[in-house]
Every structure is written in structure tokens, then in C-alpha cells.
Protein backbone atom coordinates (compact mmCIF):
# COMPACT_ATOMS: atom_id res chain seq x y z
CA UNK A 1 16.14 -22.37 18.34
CA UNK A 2 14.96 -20.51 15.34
CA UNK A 3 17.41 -20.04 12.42
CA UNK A 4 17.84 -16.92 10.48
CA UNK A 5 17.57 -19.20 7.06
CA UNK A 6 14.99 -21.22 5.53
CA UNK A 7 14.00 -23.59 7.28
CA UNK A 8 10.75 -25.74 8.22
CA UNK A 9 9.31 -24.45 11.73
CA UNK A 10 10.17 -26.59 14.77
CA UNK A 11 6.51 -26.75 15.69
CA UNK A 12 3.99 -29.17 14.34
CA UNK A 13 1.14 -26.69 14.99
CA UNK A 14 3.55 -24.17 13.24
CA UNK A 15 3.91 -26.94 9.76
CA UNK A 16 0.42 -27.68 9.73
CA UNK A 17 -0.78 -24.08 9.60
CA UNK A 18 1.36 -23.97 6.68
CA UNK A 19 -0.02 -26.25 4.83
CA UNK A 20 -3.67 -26.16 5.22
CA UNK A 21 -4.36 -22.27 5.88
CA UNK A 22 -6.13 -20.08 3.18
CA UNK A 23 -3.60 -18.05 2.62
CA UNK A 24 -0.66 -20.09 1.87
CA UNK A 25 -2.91 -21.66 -0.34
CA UNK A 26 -3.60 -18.50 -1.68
CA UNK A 27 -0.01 -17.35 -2.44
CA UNK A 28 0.91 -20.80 -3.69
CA UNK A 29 -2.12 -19.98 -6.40
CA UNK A 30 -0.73 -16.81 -7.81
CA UNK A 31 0.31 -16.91 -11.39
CA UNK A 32 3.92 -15.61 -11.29
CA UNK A 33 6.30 -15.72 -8.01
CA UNK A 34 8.73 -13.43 -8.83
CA UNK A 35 12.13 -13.13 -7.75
CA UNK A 36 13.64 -9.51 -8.07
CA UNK A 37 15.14 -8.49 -11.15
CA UNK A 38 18.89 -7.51 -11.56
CA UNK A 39 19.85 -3.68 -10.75
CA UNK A 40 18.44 -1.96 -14.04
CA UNK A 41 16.94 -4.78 -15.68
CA UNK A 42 13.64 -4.89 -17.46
CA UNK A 43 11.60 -6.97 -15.20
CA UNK A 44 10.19 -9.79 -17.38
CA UNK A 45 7.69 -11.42 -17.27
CA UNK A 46 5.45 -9.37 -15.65
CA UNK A 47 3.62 -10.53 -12.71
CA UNK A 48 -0.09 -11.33 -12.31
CA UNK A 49 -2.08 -8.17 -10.51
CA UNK A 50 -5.78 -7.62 -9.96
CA UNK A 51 -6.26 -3.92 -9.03
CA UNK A 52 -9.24 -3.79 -6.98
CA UNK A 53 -12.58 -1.77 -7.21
CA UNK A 54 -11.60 -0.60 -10.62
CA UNK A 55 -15.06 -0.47 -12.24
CA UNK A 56 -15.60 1.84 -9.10
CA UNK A 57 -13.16 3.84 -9.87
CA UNK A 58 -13.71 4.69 -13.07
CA UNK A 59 -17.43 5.75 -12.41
CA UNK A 60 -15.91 8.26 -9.92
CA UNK A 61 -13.18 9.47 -11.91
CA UNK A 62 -13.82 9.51 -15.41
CA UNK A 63 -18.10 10.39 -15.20
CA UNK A 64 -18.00 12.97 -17.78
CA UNK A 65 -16.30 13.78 -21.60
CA UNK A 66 -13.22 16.05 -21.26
CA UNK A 67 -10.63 16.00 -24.43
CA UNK A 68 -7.47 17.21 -22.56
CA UNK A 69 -8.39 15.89 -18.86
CA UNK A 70 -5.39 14.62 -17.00
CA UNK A 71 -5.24 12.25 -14.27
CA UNK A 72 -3.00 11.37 -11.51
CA UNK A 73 -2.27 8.11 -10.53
CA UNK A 74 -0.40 8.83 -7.18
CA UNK A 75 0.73 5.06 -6.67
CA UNK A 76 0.42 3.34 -9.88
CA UNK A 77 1.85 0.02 -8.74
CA UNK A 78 1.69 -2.61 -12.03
CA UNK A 79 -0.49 -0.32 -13.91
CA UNK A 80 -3.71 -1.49 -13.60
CA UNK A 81 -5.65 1.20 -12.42
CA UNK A 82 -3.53 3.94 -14.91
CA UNK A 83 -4.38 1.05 -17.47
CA UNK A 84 -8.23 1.31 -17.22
CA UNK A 85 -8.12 4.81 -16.97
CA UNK A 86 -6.32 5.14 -20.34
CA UNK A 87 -8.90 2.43 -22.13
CA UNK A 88 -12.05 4.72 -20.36
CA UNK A 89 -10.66 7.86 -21.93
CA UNK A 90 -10.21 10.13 -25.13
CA UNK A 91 -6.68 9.63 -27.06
CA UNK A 92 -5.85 12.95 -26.02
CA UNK A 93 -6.00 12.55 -22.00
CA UNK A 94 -3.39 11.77 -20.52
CA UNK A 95 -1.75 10.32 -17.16
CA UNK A 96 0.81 10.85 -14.52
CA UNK A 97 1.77 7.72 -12.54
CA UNK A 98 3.94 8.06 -9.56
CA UNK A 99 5.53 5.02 -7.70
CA UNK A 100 8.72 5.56 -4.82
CA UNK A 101 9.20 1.59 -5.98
CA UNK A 102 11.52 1.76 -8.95
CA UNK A 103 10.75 -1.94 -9.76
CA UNK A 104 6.75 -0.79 -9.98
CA UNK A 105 7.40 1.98 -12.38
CA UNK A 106 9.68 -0.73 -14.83
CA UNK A 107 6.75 -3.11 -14.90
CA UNK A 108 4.42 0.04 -14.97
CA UNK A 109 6.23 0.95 -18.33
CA UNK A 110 6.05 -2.71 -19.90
CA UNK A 111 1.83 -2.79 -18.97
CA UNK A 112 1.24 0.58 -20.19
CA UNK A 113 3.77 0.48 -23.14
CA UNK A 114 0.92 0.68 -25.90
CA UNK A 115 -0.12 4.03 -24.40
CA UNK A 116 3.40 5.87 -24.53
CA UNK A 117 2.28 8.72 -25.75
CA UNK A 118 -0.41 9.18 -22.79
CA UNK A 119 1.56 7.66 -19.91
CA UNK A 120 4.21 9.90 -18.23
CA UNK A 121 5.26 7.82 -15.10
CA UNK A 122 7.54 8.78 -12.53
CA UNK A 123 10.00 7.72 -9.98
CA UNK A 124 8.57 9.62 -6.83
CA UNK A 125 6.62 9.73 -3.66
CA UNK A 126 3.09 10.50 -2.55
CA UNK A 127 3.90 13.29 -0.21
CA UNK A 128 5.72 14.74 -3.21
CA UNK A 129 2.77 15.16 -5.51
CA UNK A 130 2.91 19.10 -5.68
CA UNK A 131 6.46 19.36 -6.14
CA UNK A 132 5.93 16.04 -9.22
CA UNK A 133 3.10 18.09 -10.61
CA UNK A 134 4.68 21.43 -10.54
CA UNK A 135 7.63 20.03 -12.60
CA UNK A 136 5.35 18.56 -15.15
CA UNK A 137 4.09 22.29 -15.32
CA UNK A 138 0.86 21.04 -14.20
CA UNK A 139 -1.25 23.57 -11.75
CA UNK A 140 -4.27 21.94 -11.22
CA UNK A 141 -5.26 18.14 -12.76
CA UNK A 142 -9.52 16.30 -13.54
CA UNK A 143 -8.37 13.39 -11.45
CA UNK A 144 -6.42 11.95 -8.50
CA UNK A 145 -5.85 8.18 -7.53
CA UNK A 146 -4.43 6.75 -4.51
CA UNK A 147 -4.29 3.38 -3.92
CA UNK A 148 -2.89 2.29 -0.54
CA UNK A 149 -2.00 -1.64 -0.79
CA UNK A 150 0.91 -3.16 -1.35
CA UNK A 151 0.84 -4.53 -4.60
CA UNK A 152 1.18 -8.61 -6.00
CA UNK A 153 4.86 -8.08 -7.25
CA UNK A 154 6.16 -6.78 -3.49
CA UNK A 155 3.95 -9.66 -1.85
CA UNK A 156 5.12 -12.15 -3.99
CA UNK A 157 8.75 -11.32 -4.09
CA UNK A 158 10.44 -12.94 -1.31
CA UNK A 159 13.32 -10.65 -1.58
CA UNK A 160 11.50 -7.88 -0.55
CA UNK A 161 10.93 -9.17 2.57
CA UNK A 162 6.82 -7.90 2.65
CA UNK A 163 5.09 -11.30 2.76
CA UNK A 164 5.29 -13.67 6.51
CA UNK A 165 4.71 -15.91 4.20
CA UNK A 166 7.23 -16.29 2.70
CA UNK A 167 11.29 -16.53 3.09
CA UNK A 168 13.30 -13.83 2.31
CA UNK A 169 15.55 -10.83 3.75
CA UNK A 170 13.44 -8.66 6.53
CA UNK A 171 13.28 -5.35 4.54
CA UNK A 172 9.92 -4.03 3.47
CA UNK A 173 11.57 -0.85 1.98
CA UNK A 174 9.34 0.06 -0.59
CA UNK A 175 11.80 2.65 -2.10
CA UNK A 176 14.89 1.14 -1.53
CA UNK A 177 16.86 3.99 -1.25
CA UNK A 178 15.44 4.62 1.99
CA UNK A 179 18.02 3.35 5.00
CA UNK A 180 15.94 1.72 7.71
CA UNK A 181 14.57 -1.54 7.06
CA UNK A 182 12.42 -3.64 9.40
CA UNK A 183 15.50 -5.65 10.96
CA UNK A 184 16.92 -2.09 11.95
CA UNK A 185 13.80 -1.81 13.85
CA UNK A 186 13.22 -5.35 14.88
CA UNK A 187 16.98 -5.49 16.45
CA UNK A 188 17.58 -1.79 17.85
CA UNK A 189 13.96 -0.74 19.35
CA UNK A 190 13.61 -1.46 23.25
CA UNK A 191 11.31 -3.57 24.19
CA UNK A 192 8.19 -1.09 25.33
CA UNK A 193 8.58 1.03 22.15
CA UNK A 194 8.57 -2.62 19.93
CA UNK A 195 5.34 -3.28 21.37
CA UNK A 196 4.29 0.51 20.97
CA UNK A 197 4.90 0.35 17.27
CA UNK A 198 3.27 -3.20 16.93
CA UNK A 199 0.03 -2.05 18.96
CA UNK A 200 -0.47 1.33 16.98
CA UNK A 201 0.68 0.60 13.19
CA UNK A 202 -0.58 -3.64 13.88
CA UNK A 203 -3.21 -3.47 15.75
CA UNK A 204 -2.18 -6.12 17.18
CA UNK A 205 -3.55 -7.55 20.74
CA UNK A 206 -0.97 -9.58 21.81
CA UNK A 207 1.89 -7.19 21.03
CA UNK A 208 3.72 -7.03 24.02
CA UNK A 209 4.22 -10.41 24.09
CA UNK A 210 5.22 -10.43 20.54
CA UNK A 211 7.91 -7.90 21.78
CA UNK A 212 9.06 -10.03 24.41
CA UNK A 213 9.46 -12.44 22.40
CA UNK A 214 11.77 -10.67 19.80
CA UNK A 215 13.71 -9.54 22.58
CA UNK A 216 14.02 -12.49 23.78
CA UNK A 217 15.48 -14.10 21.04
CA UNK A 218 17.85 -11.14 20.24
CA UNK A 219 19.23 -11.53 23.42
CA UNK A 220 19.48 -15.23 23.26
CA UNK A 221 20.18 -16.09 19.56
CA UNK A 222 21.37 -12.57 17.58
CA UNK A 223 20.02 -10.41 15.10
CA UNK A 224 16.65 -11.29 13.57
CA UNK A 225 17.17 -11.20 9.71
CA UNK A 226 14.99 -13.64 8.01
CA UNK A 227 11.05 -12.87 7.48
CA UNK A 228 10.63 -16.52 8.24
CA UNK A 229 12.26 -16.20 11.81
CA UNK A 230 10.44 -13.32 12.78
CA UNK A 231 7.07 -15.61 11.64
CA UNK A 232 7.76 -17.88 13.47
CA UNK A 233 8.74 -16.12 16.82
CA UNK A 234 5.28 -14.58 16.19
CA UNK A 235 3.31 -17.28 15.51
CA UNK A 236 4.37 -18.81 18.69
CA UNK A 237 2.73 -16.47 21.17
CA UNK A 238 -0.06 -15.31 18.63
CA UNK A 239 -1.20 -18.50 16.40
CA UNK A 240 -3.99 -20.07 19.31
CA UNK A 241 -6.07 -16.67 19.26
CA UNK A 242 -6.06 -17.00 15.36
CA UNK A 243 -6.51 -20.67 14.52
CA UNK A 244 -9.66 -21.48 12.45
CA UNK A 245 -9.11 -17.47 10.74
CA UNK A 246 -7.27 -16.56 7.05
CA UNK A 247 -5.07 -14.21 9.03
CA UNK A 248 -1.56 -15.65 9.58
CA UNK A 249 -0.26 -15.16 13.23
CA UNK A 250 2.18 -12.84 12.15
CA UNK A 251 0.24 -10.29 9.66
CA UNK A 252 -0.40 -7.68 11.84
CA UNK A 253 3.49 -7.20 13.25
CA UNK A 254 4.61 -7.40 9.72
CA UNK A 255 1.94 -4.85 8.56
CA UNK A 256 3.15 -2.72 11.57
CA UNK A 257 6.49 -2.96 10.71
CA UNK A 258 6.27 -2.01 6.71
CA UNK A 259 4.18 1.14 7.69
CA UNK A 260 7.07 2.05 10.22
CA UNK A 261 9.36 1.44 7.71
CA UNK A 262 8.01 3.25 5.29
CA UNK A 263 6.18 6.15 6.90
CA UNK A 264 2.96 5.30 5.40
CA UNK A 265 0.20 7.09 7.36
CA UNK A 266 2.65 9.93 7.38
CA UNK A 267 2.70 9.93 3.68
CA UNK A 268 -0.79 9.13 3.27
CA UNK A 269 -1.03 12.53 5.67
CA UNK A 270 1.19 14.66 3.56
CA UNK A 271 0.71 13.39 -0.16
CA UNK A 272 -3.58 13.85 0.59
CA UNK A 273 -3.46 17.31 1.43
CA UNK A 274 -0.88 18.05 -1.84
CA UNK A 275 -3.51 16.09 -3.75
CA UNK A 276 -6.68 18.17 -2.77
CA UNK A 277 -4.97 21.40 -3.43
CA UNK A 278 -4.14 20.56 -6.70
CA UNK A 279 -7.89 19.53 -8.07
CA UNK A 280 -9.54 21.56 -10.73
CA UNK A 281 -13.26 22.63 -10.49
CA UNK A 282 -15.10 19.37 -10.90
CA UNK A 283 -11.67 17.26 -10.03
CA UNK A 284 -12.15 14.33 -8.15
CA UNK A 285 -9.71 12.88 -5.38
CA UNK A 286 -10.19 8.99 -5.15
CA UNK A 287 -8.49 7.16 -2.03
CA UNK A 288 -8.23 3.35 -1.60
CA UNK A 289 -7.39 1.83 1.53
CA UNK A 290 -7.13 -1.25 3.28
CA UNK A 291 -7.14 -0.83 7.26
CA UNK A 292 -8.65 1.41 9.48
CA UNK A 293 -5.52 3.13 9.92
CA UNK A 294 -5.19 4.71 6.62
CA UNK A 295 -9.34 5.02 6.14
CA UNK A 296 -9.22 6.87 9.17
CA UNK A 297 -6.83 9.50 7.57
CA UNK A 298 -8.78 9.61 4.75
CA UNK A 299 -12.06 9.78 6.26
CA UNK A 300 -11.03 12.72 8.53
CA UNK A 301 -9.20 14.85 6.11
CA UNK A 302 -12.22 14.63 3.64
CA UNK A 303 -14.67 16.21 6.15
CA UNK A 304 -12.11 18.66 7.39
CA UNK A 305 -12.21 18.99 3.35
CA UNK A 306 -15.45 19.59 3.17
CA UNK A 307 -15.84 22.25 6.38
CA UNK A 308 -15.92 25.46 4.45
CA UNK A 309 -14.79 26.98 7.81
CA UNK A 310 -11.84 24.55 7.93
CA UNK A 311 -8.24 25.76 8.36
CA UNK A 312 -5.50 23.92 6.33
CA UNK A 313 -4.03 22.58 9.29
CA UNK A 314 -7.30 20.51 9.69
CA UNK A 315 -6.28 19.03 6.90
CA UNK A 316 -2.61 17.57 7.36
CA UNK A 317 0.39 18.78 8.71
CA UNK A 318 2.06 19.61 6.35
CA UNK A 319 -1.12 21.49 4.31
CA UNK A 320 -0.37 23.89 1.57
CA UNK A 321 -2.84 27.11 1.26
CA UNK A 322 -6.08 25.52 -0.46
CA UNK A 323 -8.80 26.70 -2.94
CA UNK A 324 -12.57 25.70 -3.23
CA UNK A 325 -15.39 24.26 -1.83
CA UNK A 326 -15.59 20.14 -1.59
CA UNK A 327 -17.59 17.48 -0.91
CA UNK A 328 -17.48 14.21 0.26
CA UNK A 329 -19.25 11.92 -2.66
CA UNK A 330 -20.15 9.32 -0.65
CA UNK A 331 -21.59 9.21 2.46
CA UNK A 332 -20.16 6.05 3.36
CA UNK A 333 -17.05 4.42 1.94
CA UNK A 334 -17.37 1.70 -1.57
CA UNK A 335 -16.74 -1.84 -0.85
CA UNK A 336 -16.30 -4.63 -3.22
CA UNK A 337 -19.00 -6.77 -4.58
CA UNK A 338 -19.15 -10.19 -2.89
CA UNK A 339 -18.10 -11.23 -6.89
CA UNK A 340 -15.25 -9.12 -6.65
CA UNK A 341 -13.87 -10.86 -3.24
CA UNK A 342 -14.97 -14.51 -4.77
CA UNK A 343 -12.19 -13.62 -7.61
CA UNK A 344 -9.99 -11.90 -5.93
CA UNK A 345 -9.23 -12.18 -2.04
CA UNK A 346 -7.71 -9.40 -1.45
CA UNK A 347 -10.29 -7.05 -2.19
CA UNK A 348 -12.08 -8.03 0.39
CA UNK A 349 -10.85 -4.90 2.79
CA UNK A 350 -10.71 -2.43 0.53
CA UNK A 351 -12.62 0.64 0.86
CA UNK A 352 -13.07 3.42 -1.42
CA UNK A 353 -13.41 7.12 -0.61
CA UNK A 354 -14.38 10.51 -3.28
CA UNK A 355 -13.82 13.99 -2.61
CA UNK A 356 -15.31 16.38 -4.93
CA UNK A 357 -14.23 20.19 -5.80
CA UNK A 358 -17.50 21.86 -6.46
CA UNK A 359 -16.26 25.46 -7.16
């Protein structure tokens, strides 16, 4: 029986994985394991973050003088990115940082306090972007930012409920106003669309016997609440195609269910094609991702971009009318340098994509 509460795993295979895998070791390495904050508190003290590829970044955002250029940072996260940005720049640029995590924005604010008068950060989503920038008064912007992971302070927060990793609540909201969290759809999917959602947001091989086995326990032992009882029920049917690897068993069905939760390729979709129509002449759109999911999205609505024939529906769903001619930057997508992984681990997916308006 697996408990919805901390506890060790019944399995010896299950405790040893724990203890000698690379990425338990990892987490147990970071600097600050944060528990949430209380409801309107000023999160302190802030936790450790390395954004990733931000030397790249810079070089494609900031690559030439401009007095009054404003930037977007579309998911600013802790504030590292918006952070370099504002050191790269003149005193009188400024930038916009939108996060739908209230708990990002407060330690957003505390980072990014010495530049006050620069920073304008808001509570807010992706998809959003036009309606964000058209409240600031802002019709077109020099540069655009989106970085797709989930940031250090949701991983390492085991209320949150993001990390298999460790024990906590099974939520993965990132804005937590939202109402479905991942036990909604861990407890109240069938089986065949559990191992739908598992196979198309996971990737995951082995997920219909991941989704049998959720079902399985529903039906036997309740509601599955606890991140560390849906690990587990993972890792039993999933660990032996994964031993000797960093991944942990259940990575892929957790990954699955946060983007479910949280309609990421959706807003990835939507907030993209807001971005690219607001770019002034010589504006640059920068994209970040992380799986082949979201590079996918990226990589597809930059040459439907960059089509001069395209239509905006080429470009997302939910496409407003666009202006300009693009192009891609980058013929293929910036990776981190093998230095880069060696200090941080996490970088080692991440992929970097530039769209250009020319005219």
C-alpha cells in the first residue's frame, strides 16, 4: 500500500534510487529549499536561481545602443534574465516583467529592487502580452523574452507540488488562482485519456501502464494526493527502463501533468503570436525552451514567421493581424556550452530560438 503522506517507499529498489541518483543529489545541493511564504508575505530569503543561456541572450537582445529601448520579459521568474538585461543597458531603458506566479513576481521585486525605476513587473500571463502591453500604453517594444522552465523556487518548494522529488501536495498550479490541479486530473480522468495526456504532454513510453496503475490504486486505495505517492506508483512500472539514467521514473508523468495543468503549449501558442505582433523594426523575439514540445511550437511559428506569404493563422490560433517582414536568426537553435551544463545541470536541455523584424 502506498500512503498519501510522507513516507519512505516500500521498495528497496525504490530507497536506493533515492539515495544514490544524480538528481536527488542534485536537489539536496541547492542553496535554499524553500517552503512557501505566508499569503502576502515578502518572500525572504530569496532562493538560489541560475537563469540559463544568459550571455546568449543578451548578444541577441541587447546587440545595439538604443537610449529609450524597452524590453519584455514575458516570464521573468526570480529575475535573472530581467536582471542582466538591466546591467547590459542604458539607465534610461527600461523593462516589463510578466509572471502568472504571484510568488515569482514578490521575489522578482526583492532581486530587481535596485532598478525600481526601470523595472515595471506584473502579475499576468503569457497569452496576455498584448492586452499587458496595451495597458502600459506600449504599441510596439526592442525586445521580447520567453523563458519556458519552471524555475528553482517552484522546483524546490515542496508545497507546490512541481518536483517527484520531493513531498508535498499534488498541485503544479503555477498561478494559483487557476482551479484544476494535477490530483483533479490524476483522480477524475478515465483511464485511456490518463494515458493520452501522459503519452502527448510526457512523452512518456510506458504510459499506459502508468495509467493503469493510477487507476488501479484509485480504485483500490482513494484519491491520489501526495507527489510522493504518485512517484512512487510510477516508479514501479517505469524505474527498470530508466536505471543507470539522471531521469527519475516519474519525470515525464509529472512534466505531463504540470503542462495539462497549466495549459502550457497552449500558452506558449497564444502568448508567441501576441509577442511577434508587437516587435518594432529591428525588435527581437527570444524563446527558451526545454522539450521538444514547446521547441516545436517555437520552431514552427518562427518559419510560418518568416513566410512572407504566411497567413496569421499559420502562426497560432489565436493570431492577431501582423506587420513586417522576419527572420529566423539562427538557423539552428543555441545550446549551452558544455561549461554552462558542468555549473549548472539544468541547462543542459535548453535551447534558444531568435526571430528578427527586418522592416
Amino acid at each position: 500500500m502506498i500512503m498519501n503522506r510522507p513516507v519512505k517507499a516500500h521498495y528497496l529498489f525504490y530507497r536506493f534510487y533515492r539515495v544514490t541518483s544524480p538528481w536527488m543529489k542534485a536537489l539536496e545541493e541547492e542553496n535554499v529549499i524553500m517552503q512557501d511564504p505566508p499569503n502576502n508575505a515578502v518572500p525572504n530569503p530569496i532562493p538560489h536561481h541560475s537563469p540559463v543561456l544568459v550571455g546568449e541572450v543578451l548578444s541577441a537582445l541587447v546587440y545595439r545602443p538604443d537610449d529609450k529601448a524597452v524590453y519584455l520579459d514575458c516570464t521573468v521568474g526570480m529575475g535573472g534574465h530581467a536582471d542582466a538585461i538591466l546591467q547590459a543597458t542604458s539607465p534610461t531603458c527600461s523593462v516589463v516583467g510578466i509572471d502568472r506566479d504571484e510568488e515569482a513576481i514578490a521575489f522578482a521585486g526583492l532581486k530587481l529592487n535596485p532598478f525600481q525605476d526601470r523595472i515595471k513587473l506584473v502579475h499576468g500571463s503569457f497569452k496576455r502580452i498584448s492586452e499587458i502591453a496595451n495597458h502600459l500604453g506600449l504599441s510596439e517594444v526592442n525586445g521580447i523574452l520567453v523563458d519556458c522552465g519552471v524555475s528553482s523556487m517552484q522546483l524546490t518548494s515542496s508545497e507546490r507540488g512541481f518536483s517527484c522529488a520531493l513531498s508535498g501536495p499534488l498541485d503544479m498550479r503555477m498561478d494559483r488562482s487557476l482551479s484544476r490541479t494535477a490530483a483533479d486530473i490524476v483522480n477524475t480522468l478515465r483511464e485511456e485519456d490518463l494515458a493520452n495526456l501522459i503519452y502527448r504532454y510526457g512523452e512518456e513510453r510506458a504510459s499506459r501502464k502508468v495509467a493503469a496503475a493510477i487507476v488501479r490504486y484509485r480504485e483500490n486505495e482513494g484519491p491520489i494526493i501526495r507527489t510522493d505517492c504518485l512517484s512512487e506508483i510510477v516508479s514501479r512500472v517505469v524505474y527498470r527502463r530508466l536505471k543507470g539514467k539522471r531521469i527519475h521514473p516519474a519525470t515525464k508523468t509529472f512534466q505531463a501533468l504540470r503542462i495539462a495543468v497549466n495549459d502550457e503549449l497552449g500558452e506558449l501558442e497564444e502568448g508567441l503570436a501576441g509577442a511577434i505582433s508587437l516587435l518594432a523594426v529591428g525588435g527581437r523575439l527570444a524563446v527558451i525552451s526545454f522539450h521538444s514540445l514547446e521547441d516545436r511550437i517555437v520552431k514552427q511559428c518562427f518559419r510560418a514567421a518568416a513566410k512572407p506569404s504566411v497567413s496569421t493563422g499559420g502562426i497560432g490560433a489565436f493570431a492577431p493581424p501582423r506587420r513586417g517582414r522576419f527572420i529566423n536568426l539562427y538557423k539552428k537553435p543555441v545550446i549551452p556550452t558544455d561549461e554552462e551544463i558542468a555549473r549548472n545541470g539544468r541547462a543542459r536541455s535548453a535551447k534558444l530560438r531568435v526571430l528578427e523584424r527586418v522592416e
